[in-house]
C-alpha atoms as a PDB file:
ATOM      1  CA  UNK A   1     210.681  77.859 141.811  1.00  0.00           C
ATOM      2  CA  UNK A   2     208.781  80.284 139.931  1.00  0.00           C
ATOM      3  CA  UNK A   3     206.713  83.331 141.677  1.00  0.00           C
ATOM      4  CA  UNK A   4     204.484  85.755 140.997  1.00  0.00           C
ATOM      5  CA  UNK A   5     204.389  88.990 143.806  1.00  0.00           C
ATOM      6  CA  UNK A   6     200.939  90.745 143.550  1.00  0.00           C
ATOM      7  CA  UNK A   7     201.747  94.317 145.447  1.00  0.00           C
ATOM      8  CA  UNK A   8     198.857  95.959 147.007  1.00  0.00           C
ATOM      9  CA  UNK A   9     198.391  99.369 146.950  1.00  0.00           C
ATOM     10  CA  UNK A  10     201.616 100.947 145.097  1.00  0.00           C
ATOM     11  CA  UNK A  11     201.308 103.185 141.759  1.00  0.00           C
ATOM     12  CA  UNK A  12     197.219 104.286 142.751  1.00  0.00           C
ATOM     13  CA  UNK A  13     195.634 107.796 142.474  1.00  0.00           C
ATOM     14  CA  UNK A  14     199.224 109.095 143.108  1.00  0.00           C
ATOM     15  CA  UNK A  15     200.250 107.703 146.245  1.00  0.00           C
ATOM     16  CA  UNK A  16     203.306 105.057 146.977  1.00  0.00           C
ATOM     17  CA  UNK A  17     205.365 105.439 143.734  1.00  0.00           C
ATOM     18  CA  UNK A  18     207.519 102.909 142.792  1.00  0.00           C
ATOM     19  CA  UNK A  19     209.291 102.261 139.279  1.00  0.00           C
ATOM     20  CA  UNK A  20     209.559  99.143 137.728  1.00  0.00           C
ATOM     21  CA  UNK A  21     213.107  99.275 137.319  1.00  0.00           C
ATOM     22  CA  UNK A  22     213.653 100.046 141.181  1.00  0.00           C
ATOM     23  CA  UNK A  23     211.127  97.293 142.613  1.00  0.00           C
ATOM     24  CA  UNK A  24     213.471  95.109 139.673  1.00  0.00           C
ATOM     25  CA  UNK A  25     216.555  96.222 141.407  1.00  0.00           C
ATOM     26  CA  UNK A  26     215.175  95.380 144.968  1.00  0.00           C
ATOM     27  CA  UNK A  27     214.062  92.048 144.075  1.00  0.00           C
ATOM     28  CA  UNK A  28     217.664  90.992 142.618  1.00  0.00           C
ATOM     29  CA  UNK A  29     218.959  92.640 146.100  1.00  0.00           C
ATOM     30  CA  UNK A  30     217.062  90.033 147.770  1.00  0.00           C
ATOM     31  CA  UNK A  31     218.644  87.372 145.876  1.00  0.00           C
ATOM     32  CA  UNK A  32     215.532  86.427 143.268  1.00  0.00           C
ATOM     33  CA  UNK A  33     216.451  85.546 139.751  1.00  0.00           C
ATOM     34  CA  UNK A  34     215.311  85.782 136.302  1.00  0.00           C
ATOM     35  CA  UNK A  35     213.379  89.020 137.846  1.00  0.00           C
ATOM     36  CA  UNK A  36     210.580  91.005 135.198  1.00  0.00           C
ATOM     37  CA  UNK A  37     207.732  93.419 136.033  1.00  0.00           C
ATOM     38  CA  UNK A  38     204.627  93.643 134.123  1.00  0.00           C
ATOM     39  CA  UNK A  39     202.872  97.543 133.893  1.00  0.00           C
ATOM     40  CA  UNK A  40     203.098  99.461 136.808  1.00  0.00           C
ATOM     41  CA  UNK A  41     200.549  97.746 139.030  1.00  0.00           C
ATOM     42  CA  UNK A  42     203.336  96.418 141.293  1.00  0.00           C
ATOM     43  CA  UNK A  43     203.451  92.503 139.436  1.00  0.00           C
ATOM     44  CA  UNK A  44     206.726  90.584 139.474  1.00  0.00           C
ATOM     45  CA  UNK A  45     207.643  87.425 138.490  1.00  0.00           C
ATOM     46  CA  UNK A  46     210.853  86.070 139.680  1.00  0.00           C
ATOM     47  CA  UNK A  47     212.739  82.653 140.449  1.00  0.00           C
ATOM     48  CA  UNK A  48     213.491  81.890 144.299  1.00  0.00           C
ATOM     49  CA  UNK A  49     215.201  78.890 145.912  1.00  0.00           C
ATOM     50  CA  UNK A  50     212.884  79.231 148.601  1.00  0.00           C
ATOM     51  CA  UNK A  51     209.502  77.076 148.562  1.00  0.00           C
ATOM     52  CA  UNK A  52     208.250  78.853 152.015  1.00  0.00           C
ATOM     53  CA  UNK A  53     205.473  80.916 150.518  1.00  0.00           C
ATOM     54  CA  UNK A  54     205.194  82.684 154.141  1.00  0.00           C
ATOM     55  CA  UNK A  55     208.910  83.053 154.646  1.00  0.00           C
ATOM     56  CA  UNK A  56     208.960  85.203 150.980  1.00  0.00           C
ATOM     57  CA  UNK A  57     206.502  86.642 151.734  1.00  0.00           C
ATOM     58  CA  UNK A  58     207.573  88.172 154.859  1.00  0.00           C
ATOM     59  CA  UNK A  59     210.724  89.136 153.402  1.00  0.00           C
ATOM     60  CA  UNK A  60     209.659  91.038 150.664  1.00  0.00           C
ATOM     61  CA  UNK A  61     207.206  92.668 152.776  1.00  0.00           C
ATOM     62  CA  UNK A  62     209.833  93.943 155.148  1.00  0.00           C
ATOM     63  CA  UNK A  63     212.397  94.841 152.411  1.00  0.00           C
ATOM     64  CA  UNK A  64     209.651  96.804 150.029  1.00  0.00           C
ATOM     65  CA  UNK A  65     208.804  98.882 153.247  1.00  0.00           C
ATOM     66  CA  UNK A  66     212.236  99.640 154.127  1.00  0.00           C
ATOM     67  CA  UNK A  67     213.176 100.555 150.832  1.00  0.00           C
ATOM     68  CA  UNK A  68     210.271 102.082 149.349  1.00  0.00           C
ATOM     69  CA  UNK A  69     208.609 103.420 152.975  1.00  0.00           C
ATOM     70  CA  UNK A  70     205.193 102.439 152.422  1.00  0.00           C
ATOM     71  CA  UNK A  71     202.936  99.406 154.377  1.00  0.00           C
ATOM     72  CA  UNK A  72     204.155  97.053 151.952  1.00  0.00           C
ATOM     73  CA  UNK A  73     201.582  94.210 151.516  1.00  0.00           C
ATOM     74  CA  UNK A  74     202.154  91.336 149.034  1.00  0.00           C
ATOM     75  CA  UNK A  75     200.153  88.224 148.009  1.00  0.00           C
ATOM     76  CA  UNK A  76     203.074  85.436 146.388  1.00  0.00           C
ATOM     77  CA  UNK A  77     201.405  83.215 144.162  1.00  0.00           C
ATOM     78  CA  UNK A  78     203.615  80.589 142.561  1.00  0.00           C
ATOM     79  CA  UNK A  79     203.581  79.265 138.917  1.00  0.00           C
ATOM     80  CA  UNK A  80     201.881  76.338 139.214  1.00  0.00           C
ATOM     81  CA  UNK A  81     199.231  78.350 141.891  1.00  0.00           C
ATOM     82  CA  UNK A  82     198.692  80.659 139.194  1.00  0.00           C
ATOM     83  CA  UNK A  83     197.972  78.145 136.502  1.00  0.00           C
ATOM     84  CA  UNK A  84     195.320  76.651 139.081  1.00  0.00           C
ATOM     85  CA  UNK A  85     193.319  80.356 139.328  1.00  0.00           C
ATOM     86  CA  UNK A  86     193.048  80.261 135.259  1.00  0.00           C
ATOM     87  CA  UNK A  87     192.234  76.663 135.483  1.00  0.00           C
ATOM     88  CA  UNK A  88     189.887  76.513 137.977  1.00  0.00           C
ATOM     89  CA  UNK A  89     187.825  79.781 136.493  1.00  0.00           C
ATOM     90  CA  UNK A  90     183.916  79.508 136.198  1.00  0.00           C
ATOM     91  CA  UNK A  91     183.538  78.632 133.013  1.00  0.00           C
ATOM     92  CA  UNK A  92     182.944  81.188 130.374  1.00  0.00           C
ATOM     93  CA  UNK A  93     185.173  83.652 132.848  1.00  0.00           C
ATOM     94  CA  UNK A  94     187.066  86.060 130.676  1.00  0.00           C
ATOM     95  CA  UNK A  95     185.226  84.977 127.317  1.00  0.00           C
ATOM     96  CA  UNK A  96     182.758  88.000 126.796  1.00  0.00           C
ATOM     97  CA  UNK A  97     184.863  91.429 127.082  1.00  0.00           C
ATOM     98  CA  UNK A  98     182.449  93.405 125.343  1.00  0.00           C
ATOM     99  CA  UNK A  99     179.770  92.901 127.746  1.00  0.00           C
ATOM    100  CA  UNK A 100     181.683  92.219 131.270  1.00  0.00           C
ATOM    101  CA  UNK A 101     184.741  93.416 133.080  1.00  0.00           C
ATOM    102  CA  UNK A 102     186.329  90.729 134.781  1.00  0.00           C
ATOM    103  CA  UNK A 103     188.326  90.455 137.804  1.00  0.00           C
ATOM    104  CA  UNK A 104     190.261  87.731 139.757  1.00  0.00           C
ATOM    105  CA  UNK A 105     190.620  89.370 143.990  1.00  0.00           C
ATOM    106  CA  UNK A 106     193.936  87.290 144.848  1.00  0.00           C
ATOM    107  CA  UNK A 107     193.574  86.455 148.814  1.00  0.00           C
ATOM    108  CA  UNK A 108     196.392  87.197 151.348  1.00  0.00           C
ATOM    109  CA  UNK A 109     196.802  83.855 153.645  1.00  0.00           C
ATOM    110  CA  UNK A 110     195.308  83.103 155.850  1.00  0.00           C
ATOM    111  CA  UNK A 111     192.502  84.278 154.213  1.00  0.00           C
ATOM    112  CA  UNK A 112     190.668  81.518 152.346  1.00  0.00           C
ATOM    113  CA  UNK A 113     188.804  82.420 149.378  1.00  0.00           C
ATOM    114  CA  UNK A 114     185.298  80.420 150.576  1.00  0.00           C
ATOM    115  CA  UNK A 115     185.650  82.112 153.452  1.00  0.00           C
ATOM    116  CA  UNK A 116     186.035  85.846 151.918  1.00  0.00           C
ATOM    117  CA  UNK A 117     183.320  85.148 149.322  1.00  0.00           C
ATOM    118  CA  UNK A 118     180.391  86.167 152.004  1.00  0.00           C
ATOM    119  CA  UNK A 119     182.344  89.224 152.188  1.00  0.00           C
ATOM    120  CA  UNK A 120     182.272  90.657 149.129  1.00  0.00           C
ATOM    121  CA  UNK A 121     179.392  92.532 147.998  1.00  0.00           C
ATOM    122  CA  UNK A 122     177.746  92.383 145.102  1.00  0.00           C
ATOM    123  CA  UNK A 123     174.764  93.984 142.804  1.00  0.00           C
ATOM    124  CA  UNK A 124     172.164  91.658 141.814  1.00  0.00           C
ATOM    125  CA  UNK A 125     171.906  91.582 138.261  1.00  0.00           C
ATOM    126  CA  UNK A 126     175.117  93.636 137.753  1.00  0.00           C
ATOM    127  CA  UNK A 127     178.097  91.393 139.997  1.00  0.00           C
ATOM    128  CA  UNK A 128     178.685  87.786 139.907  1.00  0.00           C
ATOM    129  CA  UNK A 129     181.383  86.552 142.672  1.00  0.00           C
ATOM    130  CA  UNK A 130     182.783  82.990 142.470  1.00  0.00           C
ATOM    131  CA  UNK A 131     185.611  81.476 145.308  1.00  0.00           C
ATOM    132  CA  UNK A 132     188.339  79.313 144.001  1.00  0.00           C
ATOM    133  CA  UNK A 133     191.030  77.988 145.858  1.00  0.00           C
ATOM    134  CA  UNK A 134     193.645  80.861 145.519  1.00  0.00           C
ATOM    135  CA  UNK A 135     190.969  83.433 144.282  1.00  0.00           C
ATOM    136  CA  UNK A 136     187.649  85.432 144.032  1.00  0.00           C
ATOM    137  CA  UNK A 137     186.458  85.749 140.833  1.00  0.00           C
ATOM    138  CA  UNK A 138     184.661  88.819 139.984  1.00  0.00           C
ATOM    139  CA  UNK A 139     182.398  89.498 136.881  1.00  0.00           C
ATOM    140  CA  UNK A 140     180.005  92.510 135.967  1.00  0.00           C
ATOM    141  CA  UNK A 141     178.413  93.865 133.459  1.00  0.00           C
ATOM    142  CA  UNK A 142     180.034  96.995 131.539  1.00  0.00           C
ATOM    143  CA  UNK A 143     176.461  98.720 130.750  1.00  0.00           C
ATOM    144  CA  UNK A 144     176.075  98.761 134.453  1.00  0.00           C
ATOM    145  CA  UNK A 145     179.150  99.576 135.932  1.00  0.00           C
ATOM    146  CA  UNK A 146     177.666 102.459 138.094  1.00  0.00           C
ATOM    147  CA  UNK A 147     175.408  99.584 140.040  1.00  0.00           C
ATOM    148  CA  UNK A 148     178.583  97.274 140.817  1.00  0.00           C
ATOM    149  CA  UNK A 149     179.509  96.925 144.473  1.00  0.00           C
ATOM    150  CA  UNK A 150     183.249  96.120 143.889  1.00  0.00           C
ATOM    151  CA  UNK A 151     184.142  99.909 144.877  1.00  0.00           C
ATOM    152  CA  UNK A 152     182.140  99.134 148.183  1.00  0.00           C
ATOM    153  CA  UNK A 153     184.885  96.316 148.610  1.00  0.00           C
ATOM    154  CA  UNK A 154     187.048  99.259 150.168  1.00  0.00           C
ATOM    155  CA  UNK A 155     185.108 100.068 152.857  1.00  0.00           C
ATOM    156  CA  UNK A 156     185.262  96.468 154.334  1.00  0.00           C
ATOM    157  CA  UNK A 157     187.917  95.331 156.707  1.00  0.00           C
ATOM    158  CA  UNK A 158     189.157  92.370 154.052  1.00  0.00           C
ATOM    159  CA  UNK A 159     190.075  94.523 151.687  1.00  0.00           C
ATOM    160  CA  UNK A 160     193.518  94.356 153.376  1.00  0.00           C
ATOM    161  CA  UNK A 161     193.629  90.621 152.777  1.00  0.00           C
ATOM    162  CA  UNK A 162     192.823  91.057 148.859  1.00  0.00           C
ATOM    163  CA  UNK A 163     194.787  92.392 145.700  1.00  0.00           C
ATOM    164  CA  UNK A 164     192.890  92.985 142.211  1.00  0.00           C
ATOM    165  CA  UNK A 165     194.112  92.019 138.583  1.00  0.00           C
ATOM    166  CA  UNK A 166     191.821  91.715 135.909  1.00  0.00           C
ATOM    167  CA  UNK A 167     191.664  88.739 133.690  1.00  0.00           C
ATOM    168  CA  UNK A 168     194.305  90.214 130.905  1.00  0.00           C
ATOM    169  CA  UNK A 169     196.666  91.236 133.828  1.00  0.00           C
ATOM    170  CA  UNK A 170     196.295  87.719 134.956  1.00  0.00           C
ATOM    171  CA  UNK A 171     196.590  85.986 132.028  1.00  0.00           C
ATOM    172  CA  UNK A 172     200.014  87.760 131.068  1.00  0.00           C
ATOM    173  CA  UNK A 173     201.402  86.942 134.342  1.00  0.00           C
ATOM    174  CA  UNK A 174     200.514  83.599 133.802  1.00  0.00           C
ATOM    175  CA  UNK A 175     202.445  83.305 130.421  1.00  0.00           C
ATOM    176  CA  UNK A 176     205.651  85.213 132.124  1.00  0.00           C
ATOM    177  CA  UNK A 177     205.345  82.886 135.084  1.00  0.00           C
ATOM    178  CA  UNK A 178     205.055  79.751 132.552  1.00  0.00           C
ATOM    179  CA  UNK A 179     207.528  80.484 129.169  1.00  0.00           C
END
């Protein structure tokens, strides 16, 4: 099967570097094939036998922390889950890049998206916040940007359950994920 690993909180304002070609290397040491990185975000695609979401997930957890010594936290998404947060996108998401910036907030289980949505805070006006079944979808307005509450997202305790990609991001994992 074919998965997508969203790492939190590597490559950001200096802290927890990691190359590409060393979070390639220790994916392939864990046995994952057909293993490719997309910018320096911390994405991977790669092939597993496995089809225990949780069980992968654990053990690239444990293995990025060893390796790289950081809290290694990872959301696994697979192909066909991935295909479902493009597909199931409020319509219009993603369609208007001059005027908004749009995000899709990935959800760590057991966190369900409905149940996150209350959680994230949003400007009137400015944010618009949508829950899909593997995602939150986040929109705002570019002219506004200094209004948005997504930066207040940090302060909140769920922020640990949540990993950001913007739409592009998203879309090119899709197409890696899907050849």
């Amino acid at each position: 099967m074919v998965y997508v690993a969203l790492l939190r909180g590597i490559n950001v304002g200096g802290n927890n570097i990691v190359k590409m070609t060393a979070l390639r290397d220790a994916f392939e040491a864990l046995g994952f094939t057909a293993v490719a990185t997309y910018i320096q975000s911390g994405n991977v695609v790669f092939t597993a036998r496995s089809g225990d979401k949780a069980a992968l997930t654990k053990k690239i957890e444990s293995a990025l922390a060893k390796t790289f010594a950081y809290d290694s936290k990872v959301v696994i998404v697979s192909a066909k889950e991935l295909a479902a947060v493009v597909d199931e996108a409020p319509r219009g998401f993603g369609k208007d890049p001059a005027r908004y910036r749009y995000d899709v907030l990935f959800v760590k289980p057991p966190l369900d998206p409905r149940a996150a949505l209350s959680e994230v805070p949003t400007a009137p006006g400015v944010d618009e916040v949508h829950a899909g079944t593997h995602a939150l979808y986040f929109r705002r307005v570019i002219a506004e940007a200094t209004k948005s509450r997504l930066s207040k997202l940090v302060q909140k305790p769920i922020y640990k359950s949540l990993t950001i990609r913007n739409w592009n991001t998203t879309m090119k994992l899709l197409e890696m994920a899907n050849p």
